[in-house]
Protein backbone atom coordinates (compact mmCIF):
# COMPACT_ATOMS: atom_id res chain seq x y z
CA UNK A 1 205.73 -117.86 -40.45
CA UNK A 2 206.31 -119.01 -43.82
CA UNK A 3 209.09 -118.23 -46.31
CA UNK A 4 207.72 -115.47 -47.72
CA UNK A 5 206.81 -113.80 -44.74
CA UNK A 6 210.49 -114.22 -43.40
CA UNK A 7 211.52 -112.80 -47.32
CA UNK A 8 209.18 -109.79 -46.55
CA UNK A 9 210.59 -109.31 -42.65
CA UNK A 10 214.20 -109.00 -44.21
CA UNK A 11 213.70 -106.56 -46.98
CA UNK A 12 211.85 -104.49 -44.39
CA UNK A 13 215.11 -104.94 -42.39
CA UNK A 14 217.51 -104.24 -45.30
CA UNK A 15 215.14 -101.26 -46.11
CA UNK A 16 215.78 -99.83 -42.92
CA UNK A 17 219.23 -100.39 -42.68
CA UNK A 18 220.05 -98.46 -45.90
CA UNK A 19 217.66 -95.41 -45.30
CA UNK A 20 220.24 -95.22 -41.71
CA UNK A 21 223.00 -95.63 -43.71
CA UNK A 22 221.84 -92.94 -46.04
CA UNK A 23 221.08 -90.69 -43.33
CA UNK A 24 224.10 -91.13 -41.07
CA UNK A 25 227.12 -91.88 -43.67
CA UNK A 26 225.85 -91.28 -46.63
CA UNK A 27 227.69 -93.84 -49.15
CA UNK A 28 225.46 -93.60 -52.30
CA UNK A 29 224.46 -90.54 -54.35
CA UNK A 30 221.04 -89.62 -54.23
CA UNK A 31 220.01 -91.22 -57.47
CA UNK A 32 221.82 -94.48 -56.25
CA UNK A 33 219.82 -93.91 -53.24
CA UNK A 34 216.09 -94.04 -55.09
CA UNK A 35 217.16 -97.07 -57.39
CA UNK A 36 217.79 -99.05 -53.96
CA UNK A 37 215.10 -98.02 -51.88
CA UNK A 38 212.52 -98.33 -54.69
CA UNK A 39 214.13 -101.84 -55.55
CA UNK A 40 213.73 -102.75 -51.86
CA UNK A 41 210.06 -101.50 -51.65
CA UNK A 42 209.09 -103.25 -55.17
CA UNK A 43 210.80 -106.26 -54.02
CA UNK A 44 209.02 -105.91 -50.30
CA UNK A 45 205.35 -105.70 -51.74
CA UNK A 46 206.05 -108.59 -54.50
CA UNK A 47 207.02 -110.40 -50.80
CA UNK A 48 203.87 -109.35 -48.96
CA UNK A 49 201.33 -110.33 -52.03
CA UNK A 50 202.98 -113.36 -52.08
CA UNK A 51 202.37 -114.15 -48.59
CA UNK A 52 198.93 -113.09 -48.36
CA UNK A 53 198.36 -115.03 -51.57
CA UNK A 54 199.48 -118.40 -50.16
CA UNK A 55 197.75 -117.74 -46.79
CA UNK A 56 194.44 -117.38 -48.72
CA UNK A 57 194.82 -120.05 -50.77
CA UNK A 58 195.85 -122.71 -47.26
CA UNK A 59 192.37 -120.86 -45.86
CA UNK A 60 190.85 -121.85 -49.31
CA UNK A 61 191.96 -125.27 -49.35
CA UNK A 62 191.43 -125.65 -45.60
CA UNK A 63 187.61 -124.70 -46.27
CA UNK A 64 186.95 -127.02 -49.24
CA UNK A 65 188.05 -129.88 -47.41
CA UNK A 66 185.98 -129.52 -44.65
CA UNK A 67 182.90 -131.93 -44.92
CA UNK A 68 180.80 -129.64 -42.43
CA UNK A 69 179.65 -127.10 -44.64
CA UNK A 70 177.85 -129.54 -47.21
């Protein structure tokens, strides 16, 4: 898994753990609330583009190296 990927996996996590939080103990208002949990999913799909961008461009690279397809 690259670096990204792991970046993605732990702003699901943190996602997660602040929507229990939220629901259990409630530390932030409900605005606060929002503005971290939209943060989180902004930041978590700038994470999984970024993943699937490098991905496709190793697949890329992999296929324009290969001499078979000439």
């Amino acid at each position: 898994m690259n670096a990204a990927g792991v970046v993605a996996f732990a702003l699901f996590l943190i996602g997660a753990a602040l929507f229990l939080a939220q629901l259990w103990l409630q530390p932030w208002s409900p605005d606060t609330f929002l503005k971290l949990a939209a943060t989180d999913g902004v930041l978590l799909g700038v994470a999984v583009v970024v993943a699937f961008l490098a991905r496709e461009r190793r697949e890329s690279e992999r296929l324009r190296n290969r001499r078979e397809l000439d």
